[in-house]
PDB file of N, CA and C in Angstrom:
ATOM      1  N   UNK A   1     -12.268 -55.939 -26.700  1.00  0.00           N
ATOM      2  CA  UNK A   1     -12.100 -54.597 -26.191  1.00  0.00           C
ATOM      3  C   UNK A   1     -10.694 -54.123 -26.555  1.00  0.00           C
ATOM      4  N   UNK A   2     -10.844 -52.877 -27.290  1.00  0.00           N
ATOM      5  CA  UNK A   2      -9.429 -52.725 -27.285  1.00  0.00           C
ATOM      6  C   UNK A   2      -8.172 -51.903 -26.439  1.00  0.00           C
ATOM      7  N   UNK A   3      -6.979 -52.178 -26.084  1.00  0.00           N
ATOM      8  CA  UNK A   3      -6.302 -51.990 -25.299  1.00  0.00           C
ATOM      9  C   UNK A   3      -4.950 -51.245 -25.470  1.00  0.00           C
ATOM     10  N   UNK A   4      -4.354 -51.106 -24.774  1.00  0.00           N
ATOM     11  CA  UNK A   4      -3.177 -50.540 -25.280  1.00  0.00           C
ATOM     12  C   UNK A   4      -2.099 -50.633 -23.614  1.00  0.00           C
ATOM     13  N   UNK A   5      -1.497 -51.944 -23.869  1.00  0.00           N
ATOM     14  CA  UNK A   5      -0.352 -51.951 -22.678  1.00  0.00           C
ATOM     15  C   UNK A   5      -0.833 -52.412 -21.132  1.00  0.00           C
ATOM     16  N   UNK A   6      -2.363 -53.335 -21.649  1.00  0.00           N
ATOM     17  CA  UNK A   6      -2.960 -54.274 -20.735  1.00  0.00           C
ATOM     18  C   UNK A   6      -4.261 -53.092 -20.123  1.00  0.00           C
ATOM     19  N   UNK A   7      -4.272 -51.851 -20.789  1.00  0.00           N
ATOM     20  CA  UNK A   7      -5.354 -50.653 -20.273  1.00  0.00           C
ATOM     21  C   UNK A   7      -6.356 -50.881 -21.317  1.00  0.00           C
ATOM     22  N   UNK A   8      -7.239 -50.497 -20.999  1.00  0.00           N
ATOM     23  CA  UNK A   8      -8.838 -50.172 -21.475  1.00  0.00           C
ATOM     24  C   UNK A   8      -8.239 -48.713 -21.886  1.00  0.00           C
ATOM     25  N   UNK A   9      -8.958 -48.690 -23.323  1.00  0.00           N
ATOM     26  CA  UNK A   9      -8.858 -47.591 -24.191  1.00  0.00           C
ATOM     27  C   UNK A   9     -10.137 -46.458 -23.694  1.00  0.00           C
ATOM     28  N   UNK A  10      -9.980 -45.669 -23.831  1.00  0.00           N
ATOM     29  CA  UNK A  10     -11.728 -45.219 -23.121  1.00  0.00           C
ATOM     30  C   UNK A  10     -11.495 -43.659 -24.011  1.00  0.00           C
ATOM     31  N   UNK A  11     -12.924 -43.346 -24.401  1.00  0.00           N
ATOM     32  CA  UNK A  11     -12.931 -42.244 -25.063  1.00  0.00           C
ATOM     33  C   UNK A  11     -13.498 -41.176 -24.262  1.00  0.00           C
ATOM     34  N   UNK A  12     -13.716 -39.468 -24.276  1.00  0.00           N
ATOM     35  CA  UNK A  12     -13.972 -38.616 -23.264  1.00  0.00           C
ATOM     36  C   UNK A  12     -14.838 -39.062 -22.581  1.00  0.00           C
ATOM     37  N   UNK A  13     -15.787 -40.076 -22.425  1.00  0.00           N
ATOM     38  CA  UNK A  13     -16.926 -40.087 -21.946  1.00  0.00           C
ATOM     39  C   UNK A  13     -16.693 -41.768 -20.932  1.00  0.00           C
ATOM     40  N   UNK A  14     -15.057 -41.863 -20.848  1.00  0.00           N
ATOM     41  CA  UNK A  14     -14.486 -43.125 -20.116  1.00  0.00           C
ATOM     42  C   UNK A  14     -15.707 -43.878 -20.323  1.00  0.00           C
ATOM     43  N   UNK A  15     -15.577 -44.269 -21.678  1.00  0.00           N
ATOM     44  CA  UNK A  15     -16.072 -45.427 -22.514  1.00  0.00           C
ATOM     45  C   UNK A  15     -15.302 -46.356 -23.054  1.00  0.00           C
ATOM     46  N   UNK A  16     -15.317 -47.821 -22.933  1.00  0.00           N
ATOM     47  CA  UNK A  16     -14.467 -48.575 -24.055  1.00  0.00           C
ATOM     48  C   UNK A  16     -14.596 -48.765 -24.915  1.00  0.00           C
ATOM     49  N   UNK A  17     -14.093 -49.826 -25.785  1.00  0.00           N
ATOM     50  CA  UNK A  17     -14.554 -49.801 -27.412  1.00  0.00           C
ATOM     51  C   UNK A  17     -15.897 -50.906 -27.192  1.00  0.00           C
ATOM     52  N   UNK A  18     -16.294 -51.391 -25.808  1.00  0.00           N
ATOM     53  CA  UNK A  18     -17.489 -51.857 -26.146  1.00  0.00           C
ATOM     54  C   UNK A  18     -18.736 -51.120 -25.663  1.00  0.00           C
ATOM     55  N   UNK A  19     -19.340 -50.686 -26.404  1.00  0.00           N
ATOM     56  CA  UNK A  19     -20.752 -49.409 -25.887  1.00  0.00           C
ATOM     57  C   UNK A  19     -20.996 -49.855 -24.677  1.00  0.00           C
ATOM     58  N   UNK A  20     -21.163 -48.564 -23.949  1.00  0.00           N
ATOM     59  CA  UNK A  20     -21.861 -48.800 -22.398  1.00  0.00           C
ATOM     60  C   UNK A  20     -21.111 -49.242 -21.398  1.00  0.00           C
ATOM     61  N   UNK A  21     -19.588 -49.785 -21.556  1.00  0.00           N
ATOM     62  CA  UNK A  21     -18.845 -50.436 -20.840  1.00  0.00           C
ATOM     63  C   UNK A  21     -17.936 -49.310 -20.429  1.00  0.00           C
ATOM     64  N   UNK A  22     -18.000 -48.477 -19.006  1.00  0.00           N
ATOM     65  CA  UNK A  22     -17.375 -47.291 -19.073  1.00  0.00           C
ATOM     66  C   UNK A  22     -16.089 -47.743 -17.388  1.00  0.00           C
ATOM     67  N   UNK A  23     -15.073 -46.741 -17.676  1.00  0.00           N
ATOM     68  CA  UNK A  23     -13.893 -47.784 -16.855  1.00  0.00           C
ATOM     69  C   UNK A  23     -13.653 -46.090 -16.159  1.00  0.00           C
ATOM     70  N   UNK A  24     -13.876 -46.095 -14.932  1.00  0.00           N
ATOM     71  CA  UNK A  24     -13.499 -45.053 -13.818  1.00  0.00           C
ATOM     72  C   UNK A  24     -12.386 -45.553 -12.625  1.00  0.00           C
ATOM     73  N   UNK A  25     -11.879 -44.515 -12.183  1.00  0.00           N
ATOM     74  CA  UNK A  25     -11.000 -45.088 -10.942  1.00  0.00           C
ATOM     75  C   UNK A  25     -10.000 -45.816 -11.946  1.00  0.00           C
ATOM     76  N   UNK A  26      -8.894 -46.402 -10.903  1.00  0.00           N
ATOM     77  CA  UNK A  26      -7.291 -47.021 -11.258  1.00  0.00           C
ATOM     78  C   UNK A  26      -7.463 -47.488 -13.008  1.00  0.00           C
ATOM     79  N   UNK A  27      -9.160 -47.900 -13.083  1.00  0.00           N
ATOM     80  CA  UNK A  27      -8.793 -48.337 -14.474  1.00  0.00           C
ATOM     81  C   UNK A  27      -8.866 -47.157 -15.908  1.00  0.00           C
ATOM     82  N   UNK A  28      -9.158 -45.929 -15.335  1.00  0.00           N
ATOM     83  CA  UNK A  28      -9.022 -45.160 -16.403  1.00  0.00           C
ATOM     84  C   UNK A  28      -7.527 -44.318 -15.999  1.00  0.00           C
ATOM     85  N   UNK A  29      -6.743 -44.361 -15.059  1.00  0.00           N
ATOM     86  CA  UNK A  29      -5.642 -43.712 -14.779  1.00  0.00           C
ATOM     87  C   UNK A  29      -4.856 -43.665 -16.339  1.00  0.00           C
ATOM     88  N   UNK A  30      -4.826 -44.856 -17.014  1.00  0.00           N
ATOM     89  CA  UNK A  30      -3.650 -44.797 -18.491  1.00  0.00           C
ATOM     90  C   UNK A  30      -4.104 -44.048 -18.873  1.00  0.00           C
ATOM     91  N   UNK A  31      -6.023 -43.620 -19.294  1.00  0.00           N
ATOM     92  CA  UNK A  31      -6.374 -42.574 -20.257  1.00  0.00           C
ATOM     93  C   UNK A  31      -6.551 -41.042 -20.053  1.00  0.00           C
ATOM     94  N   UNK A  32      -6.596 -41.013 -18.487  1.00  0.00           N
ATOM     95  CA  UNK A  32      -6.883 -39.813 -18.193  1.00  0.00           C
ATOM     96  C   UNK A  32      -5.678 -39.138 -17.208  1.00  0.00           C
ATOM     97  N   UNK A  33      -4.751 -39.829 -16.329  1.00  0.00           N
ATOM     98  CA  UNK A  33      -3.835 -39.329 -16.000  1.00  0.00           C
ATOM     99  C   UNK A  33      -4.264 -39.982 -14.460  1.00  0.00           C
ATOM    100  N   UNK A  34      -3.474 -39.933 -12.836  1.00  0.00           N
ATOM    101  CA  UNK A  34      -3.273 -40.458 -11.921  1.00  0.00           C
ATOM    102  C   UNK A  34      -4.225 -39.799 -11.088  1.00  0.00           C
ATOM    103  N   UNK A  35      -4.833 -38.250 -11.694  1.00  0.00           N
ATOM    104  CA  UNK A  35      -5.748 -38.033 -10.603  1.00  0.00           C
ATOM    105  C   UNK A  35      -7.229 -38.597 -10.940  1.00  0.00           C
ATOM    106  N   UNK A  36      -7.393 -39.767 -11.771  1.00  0.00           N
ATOM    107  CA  UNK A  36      -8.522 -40.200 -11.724  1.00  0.00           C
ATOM    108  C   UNK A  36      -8.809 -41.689 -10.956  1.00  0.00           C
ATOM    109  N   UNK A  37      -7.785 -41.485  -9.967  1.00  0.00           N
ATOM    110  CA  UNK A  37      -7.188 -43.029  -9.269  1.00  0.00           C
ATOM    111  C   UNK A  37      -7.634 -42.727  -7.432  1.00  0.00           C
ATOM    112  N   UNK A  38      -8.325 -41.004  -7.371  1.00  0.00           N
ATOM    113  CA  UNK A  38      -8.903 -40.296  -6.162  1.00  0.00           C
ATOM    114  C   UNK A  38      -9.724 -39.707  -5.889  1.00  0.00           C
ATOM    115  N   UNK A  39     -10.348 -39.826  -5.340  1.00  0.00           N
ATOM    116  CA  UNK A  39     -11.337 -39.448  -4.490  1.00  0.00           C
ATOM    117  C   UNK A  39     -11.875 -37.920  -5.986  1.00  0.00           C
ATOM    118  N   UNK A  40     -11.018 -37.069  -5.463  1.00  0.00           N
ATOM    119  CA  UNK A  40     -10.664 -35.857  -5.895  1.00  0.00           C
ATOM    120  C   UNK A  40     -11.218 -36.218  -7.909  1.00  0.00           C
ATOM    121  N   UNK A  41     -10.773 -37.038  -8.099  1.00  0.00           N
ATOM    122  CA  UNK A  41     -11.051 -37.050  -9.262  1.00  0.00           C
ATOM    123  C   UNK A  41     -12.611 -37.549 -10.004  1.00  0.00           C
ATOM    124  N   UNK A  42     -12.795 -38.321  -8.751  1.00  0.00           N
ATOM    125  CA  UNK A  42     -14.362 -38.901  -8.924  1.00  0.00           C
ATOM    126  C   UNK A  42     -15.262 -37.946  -9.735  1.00  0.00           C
ATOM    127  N   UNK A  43     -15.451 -36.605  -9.496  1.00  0.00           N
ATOM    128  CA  UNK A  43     -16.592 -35.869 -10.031  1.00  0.00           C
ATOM    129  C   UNK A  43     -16.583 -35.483 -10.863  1.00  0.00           C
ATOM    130  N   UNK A  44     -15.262 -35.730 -11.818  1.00  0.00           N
ATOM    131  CA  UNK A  44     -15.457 -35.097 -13.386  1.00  0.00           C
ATOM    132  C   UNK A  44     -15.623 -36.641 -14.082  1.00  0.00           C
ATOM    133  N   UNK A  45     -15.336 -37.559 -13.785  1.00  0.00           N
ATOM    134  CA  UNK A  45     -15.184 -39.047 -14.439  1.00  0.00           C
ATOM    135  C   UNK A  45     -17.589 -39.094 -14.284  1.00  0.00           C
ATOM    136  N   UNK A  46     -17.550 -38.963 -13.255  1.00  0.00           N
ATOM    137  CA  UNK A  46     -19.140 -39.082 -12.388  1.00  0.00           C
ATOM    138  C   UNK A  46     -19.886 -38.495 -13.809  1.00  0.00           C
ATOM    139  N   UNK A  47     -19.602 -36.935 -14.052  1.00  0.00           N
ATOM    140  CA  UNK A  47     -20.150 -35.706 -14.408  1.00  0.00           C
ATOM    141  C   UNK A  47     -20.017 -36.751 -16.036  1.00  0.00           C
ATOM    142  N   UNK A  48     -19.118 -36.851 -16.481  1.00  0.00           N
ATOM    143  CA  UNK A  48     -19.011 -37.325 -17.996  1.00  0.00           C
ATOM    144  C   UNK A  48     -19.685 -38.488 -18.361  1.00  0.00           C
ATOM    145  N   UNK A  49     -19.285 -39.668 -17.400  1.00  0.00           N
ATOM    146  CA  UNK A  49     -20.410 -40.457 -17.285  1.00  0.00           C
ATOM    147  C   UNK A  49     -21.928 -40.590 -17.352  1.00  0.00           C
ATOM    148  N   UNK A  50     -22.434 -39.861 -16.595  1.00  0.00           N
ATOM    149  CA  UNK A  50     -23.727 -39.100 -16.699  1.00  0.00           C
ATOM    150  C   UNK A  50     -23.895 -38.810 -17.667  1.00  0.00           C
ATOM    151  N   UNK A  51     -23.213 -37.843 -18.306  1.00  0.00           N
ATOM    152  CA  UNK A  51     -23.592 -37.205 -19.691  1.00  0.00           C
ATOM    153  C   UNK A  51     -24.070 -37.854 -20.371  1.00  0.00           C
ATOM    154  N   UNK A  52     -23.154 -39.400 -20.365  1.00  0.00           N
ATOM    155  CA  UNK A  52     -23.212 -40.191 -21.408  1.00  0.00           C
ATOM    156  C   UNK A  52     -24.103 -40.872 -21.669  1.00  0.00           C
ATOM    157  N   UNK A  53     -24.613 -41.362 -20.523  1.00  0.00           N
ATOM    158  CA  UNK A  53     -25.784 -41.973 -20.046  1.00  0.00           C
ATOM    159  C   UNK A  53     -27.080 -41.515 -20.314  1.00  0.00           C
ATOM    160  N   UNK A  54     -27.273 -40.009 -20.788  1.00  0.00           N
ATOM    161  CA  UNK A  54     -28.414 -39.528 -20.671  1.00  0.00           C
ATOM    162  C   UNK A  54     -28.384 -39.088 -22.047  1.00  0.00           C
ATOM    163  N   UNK A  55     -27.420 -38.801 -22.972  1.00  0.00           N
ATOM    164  CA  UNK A  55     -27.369 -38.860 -24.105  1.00  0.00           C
ATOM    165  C   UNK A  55     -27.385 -40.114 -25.170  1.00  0.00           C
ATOM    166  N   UNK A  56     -27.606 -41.226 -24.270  1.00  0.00           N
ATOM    167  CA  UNK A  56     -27.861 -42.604 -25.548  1.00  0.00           C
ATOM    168  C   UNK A  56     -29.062 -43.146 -25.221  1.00  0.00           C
ATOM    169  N   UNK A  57     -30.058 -42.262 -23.883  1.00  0.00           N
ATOM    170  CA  UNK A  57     -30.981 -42.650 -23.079  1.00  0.00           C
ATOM    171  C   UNK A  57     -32.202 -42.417 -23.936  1.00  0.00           C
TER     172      UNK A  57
END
């Protein structure tokens, strides 16, 4: 998996470099910034996720 500074790399769809392996909460904070570490942030990480899910479905 690749990393950068002990973080999971994750692409818009907080994906890693291994398919299907998607990193929300404290562990996507490096890629997406500190409000994905709350509550508050849950529903756009949720919403993209989904997406993703239903687009490889």
């Amino acid at each position: 998996m690749q990393q950068q500074q002990g973080h999971p790399l994750l692409n818009r769809w907080f994906e890693s470099s291994v398919p299907n392996l998607h990193f929300v909460g404290a562990s996507a904070n490096y890629n997406f910034g500190p409000l994905c570490r709350f509550v508050v942030g849950a529903r756009v990480a949720a919403q993209q996720v989904a997406k993703h899910a239903a687009m490889v479905a």
